[in-house]
C-alpha atoms as a PDB file:
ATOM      1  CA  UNK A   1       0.617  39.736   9.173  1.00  0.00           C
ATOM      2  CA  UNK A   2       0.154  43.284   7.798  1.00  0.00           C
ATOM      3  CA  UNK A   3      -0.301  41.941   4.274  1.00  0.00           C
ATOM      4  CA  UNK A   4      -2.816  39.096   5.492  1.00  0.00           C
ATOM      5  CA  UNK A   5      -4.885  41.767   7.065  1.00  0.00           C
ATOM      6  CA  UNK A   6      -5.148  44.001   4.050  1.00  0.00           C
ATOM      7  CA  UNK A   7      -6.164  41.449   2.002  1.00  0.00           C
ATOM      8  CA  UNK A   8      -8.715  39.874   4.528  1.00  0.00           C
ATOM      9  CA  UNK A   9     -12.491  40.500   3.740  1.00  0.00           C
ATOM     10  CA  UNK A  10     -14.477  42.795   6.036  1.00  0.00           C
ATOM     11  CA  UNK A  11     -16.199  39.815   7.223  1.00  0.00           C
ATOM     12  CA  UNK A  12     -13.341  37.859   8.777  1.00  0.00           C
ATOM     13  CA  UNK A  13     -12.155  38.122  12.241  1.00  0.00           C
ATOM     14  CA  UNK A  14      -9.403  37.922  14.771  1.00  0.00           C
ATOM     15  CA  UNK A  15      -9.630  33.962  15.597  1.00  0.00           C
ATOM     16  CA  UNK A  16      -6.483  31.466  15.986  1.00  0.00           C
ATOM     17  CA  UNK A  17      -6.522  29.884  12.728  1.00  0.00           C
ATOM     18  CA  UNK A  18      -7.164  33.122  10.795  1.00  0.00           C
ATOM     19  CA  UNK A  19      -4.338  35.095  13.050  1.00  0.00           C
ATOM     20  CA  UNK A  20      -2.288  31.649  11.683  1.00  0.00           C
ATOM     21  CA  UNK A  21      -3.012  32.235   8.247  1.00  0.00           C
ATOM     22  CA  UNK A  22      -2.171  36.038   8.458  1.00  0.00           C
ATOM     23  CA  UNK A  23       0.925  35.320  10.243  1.00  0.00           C
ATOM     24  CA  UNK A  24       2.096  32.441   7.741  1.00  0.00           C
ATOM     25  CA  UNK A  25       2.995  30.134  10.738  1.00  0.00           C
ATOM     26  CA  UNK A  26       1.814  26.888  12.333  1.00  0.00           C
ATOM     27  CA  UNK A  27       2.475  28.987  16.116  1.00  0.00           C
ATOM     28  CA  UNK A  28      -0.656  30.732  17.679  1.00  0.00           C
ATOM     29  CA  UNK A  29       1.548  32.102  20.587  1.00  0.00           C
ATOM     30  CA  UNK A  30       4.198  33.564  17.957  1.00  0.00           C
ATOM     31  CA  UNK A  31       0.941  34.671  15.898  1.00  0.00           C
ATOM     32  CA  UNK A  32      -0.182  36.511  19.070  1.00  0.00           C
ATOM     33  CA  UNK A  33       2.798  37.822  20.093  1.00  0.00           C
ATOM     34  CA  UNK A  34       3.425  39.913  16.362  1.00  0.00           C
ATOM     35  CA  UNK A  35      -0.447  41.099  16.322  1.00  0.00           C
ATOM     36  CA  UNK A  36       0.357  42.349  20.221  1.00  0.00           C
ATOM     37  CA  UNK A  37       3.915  43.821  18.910  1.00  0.00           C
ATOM     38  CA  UNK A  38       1.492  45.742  15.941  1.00  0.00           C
ATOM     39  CA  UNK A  39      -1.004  47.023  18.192  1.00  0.00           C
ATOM     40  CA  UNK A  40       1.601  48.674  20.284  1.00  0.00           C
ATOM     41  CA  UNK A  41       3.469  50.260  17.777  1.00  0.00           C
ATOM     42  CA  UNK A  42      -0.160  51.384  16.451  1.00  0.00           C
ATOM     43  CA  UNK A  43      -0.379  49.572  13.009  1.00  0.00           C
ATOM     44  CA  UNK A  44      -3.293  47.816  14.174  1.00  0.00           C
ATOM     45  CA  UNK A  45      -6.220  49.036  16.587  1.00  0.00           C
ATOM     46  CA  UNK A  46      -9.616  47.245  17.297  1.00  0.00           C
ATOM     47  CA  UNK A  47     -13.190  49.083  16.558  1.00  0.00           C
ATOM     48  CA  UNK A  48     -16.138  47.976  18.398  1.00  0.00           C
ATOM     49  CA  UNK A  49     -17.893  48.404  15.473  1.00  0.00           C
ATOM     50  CA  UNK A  50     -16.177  46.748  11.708  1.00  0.00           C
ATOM     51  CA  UNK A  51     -15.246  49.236   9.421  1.00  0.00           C
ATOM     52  CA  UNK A  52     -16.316  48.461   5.547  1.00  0.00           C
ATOM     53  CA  UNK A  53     -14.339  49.861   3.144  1.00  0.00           C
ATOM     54  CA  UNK A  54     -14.302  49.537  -0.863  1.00  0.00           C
ATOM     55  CA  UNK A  55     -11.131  47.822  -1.204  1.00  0.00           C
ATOM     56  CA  UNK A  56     -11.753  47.247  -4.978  1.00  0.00           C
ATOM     57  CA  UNK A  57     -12.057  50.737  -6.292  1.00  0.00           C
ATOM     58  CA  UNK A  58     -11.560  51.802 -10.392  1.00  0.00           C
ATOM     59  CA  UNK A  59      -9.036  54.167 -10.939  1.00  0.00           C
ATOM     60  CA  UNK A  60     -11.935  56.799 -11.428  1.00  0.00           C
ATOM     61  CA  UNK A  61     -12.254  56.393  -8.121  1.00  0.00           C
ATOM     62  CA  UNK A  62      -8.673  56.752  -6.569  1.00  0.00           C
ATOM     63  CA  UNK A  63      -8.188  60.477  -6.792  1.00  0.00           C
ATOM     64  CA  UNK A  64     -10.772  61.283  -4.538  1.00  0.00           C
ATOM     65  CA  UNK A  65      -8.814  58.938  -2.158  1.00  0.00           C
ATOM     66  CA  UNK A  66      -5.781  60.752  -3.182  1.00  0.00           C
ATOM     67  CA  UNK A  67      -6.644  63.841  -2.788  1.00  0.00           C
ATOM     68  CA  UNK A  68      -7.063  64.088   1.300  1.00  0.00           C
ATOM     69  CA  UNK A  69      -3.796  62.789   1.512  1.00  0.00           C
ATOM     70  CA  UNK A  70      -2.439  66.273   0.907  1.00  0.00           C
ATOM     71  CA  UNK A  71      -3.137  69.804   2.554  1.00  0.00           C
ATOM     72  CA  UNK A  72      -3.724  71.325  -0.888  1.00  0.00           C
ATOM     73  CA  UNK A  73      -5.333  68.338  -2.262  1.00  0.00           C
ATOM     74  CA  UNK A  74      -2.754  67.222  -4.908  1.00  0.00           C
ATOM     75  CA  UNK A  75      -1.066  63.854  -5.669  1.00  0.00           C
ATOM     76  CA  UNK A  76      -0.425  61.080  -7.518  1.00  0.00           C
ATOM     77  CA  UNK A  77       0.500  57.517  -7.903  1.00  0.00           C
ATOM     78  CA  UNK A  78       3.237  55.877 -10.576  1.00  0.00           C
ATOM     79  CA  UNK A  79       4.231  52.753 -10.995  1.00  0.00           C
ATOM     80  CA  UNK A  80       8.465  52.082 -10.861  1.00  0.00           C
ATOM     81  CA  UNK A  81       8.777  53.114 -14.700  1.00  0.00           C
ATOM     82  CA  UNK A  82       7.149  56.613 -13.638  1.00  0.00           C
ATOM     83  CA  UNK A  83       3.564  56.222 -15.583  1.00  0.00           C
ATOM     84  CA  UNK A  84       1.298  57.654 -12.985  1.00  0.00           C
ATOM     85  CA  UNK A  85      -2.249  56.025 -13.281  1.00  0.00           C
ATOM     86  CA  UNK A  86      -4.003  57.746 -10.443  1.00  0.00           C
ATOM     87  CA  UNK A  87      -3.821  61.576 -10.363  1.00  0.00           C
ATOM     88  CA  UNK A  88      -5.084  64.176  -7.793  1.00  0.00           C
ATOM     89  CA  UNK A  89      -5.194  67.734  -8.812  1.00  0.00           C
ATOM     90  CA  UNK A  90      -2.070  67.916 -10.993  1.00  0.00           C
ATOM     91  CA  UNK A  91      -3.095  69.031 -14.841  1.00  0.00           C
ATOM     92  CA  UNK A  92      -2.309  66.052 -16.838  1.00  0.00           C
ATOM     93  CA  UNK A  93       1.024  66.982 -18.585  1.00  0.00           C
ATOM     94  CA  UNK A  94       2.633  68.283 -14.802  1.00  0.00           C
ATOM     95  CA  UNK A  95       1.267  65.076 -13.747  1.00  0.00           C
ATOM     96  CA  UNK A  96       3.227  63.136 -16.280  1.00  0.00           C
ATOM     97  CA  UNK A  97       6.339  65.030 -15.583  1.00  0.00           C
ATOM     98  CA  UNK A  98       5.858  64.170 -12.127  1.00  0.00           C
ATOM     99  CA  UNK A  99       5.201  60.945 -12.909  1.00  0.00           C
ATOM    100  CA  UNK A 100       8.681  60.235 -14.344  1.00  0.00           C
ATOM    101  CA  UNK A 101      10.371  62.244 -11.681  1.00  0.00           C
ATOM    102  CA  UNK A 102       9.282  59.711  -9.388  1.00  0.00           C
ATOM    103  CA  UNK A 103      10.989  56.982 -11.148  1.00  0.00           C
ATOM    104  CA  UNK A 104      13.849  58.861 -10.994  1.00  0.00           C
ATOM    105  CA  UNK A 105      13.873  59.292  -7.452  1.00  0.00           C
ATOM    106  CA  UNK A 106      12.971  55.978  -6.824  1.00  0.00           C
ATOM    107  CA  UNK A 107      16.219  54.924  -8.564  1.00  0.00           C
ATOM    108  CA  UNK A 108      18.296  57.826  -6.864  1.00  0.00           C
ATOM    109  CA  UNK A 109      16.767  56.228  -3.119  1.00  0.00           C
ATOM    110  CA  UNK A 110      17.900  52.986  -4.413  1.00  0.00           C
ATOM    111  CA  UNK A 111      21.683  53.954  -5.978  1.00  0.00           C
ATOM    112  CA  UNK A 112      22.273  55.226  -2.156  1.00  0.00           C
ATOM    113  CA  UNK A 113      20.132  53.061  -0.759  1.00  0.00           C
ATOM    114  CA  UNK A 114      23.503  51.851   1.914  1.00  0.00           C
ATOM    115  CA  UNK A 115      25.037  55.428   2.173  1.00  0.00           C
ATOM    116  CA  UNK A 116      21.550  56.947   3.769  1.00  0.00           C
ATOM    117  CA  UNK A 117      21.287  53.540   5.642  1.00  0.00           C
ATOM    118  CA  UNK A 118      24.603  52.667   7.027  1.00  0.00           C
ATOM    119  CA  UNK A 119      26.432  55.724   7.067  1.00  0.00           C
ATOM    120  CA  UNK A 120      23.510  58.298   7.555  1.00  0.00           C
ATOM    121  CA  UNK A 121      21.347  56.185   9.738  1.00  0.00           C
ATOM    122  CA  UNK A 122      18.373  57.878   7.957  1.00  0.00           C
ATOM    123  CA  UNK A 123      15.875  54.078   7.775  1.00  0.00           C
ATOM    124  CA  UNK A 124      12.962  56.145   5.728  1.00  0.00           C
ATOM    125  CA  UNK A 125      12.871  55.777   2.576  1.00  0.00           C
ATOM    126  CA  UNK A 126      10.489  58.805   1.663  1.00  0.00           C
ATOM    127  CA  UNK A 127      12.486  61.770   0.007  1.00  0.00           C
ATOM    128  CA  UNK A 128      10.891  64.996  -0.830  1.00  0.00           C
ATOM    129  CA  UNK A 129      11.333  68.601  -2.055  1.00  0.00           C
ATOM    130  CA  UNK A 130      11.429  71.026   0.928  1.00  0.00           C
ATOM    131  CA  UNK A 131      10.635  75.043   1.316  1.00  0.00           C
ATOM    132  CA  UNK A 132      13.591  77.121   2.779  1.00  0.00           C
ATOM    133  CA  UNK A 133      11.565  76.291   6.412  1.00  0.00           C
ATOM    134  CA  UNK A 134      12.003  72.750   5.757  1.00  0.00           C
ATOM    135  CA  UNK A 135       8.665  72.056   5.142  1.00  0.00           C
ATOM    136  CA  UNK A 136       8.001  69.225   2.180  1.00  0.00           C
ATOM    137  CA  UNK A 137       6.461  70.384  -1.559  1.00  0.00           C
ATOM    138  CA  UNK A 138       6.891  67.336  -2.700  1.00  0.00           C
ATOM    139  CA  UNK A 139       7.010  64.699  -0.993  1.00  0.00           C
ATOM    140  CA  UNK A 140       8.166  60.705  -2.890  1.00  0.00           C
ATOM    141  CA  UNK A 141       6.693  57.786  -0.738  1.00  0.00           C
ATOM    142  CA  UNK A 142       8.046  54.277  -2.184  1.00  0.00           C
ATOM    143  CA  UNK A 143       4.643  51.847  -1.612  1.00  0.00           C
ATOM    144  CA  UNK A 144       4.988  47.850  -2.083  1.00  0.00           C
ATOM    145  CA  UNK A 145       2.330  46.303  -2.364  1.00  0.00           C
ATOM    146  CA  UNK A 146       3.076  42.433  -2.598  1.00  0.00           C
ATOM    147  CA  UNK A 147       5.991  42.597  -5.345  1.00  0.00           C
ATOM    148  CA  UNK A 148       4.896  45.378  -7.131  1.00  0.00           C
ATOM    149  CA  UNK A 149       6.622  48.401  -6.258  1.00  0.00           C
ATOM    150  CA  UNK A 150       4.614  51.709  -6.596  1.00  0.00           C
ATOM    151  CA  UNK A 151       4.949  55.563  -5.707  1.00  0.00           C
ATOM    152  CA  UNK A 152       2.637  58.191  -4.065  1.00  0.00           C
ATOM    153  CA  UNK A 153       4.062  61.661  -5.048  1.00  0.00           C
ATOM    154  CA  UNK A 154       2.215  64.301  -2.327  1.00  0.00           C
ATOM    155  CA  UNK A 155       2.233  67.888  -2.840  1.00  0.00           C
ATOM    156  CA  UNK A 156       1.804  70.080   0.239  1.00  0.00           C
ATOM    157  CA  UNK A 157       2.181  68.859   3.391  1.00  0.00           C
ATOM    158  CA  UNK A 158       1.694  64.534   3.395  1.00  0.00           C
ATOM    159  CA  UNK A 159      -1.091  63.488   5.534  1.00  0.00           C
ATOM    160  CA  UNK A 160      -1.060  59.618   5.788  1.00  0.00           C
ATOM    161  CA  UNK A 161      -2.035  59.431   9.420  1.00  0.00           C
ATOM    162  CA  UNK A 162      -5.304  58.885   8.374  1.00  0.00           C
ATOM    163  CA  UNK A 163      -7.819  56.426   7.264  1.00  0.00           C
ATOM    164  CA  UNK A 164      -7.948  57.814   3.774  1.00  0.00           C
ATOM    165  CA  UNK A 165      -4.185  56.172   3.778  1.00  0.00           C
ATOM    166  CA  UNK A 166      -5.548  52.538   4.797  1.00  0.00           C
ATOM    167  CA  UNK A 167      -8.353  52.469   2.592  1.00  0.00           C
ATOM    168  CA  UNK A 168      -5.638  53.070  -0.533  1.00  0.00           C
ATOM    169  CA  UNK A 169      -2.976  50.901   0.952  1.00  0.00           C
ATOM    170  CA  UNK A 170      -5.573  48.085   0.780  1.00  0.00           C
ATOM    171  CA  UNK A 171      -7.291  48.901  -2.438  1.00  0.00           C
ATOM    172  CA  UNK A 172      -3.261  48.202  -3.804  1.00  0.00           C
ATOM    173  CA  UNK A 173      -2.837  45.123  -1.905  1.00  0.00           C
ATOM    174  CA  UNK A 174      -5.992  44.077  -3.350  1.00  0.00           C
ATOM    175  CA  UNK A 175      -5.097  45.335  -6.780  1.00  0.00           C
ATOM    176  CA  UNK A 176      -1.366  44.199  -7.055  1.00  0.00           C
ATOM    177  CA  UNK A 177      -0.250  41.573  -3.956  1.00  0.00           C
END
């Protein structure tokens, strides 16, 4: 339902058959029941008012998005072969370092992908570079959007509890799903 959301216009709203569509099922009450079980785990909330947001933005455009994601305004995104395309304060050669780091954790997440799973029971799949205090540097965020897997590398402390975070998640569906 998530997914059909994202990729809904800004015009489009909450009635049976488009809940169906979102959903992918041919049940309004199941339909009902999994936008109910997003609202309370806040994934969802209602506005009186609609929200319009550019949900097909260049990539001149992205690092402004990027950028309040992080408390010190830097990050990036990379696709799963670590070529970032969307950069946020890093100067361009850290930012291609980083870049290919991210693959590299990506694949490291993935190698012990059952270990921190099953034997850990650690379900996030974020890693990240902490400070003796434990807070994150670095921070490695895997994103899917449809099949295409991406990364958003955040220096500083990660701030994704914000709009900022929607708009981009969207602009990728958008993009790539």
């Amino acid at each position: 339902m998530l997914h059909g959301l994202l990729r809904a216009s800004g015009d489009e709203t909450a009635s049976t058959d488009n809940l169906l569509a979102w959903a992918e099922t041919d049940d309004a009450d199941s339909a009902l029941n999994l936008l109910y079980r997003l609202q309370r785990l806040e994934f969802l909330y209602g506005d009186e008012q609609p929200v319009y947001q550019e949900s097909s933005m260049t990539d001149d455009q992205l690092p402004e998005l990027l950028a309040q994601l992080s408390s010190v305004g830097k990050a990036l995104l990379a696709d799963a072969n670590g070529l970032y395309f969307a950069n946020a304060g890093f100067h361009h050669e850290t930012a291609e370092e980083v870049g290919l780091m991210s693959s590299e954790v990506a694949a490291l997440g993935e190698k012990h992908q059952l270990l921190v799973k099953n034997n850990l029971n650690i379900h996030h799949n974020a890693w990240g570079i902490c400070d003796p205090s434990g807070q994150t540097e670095l921070t490695f965020f895997p994103l899917y959007a449809g099949k295409v897997k991406l990364v958003l590398v955040v220096a500083g402390m990660p701030d994704l509890n914000k709009e900022a975070f929607v708009s981009l998640i969207k602009v990728l569906c958008n993009r790539y799903a």
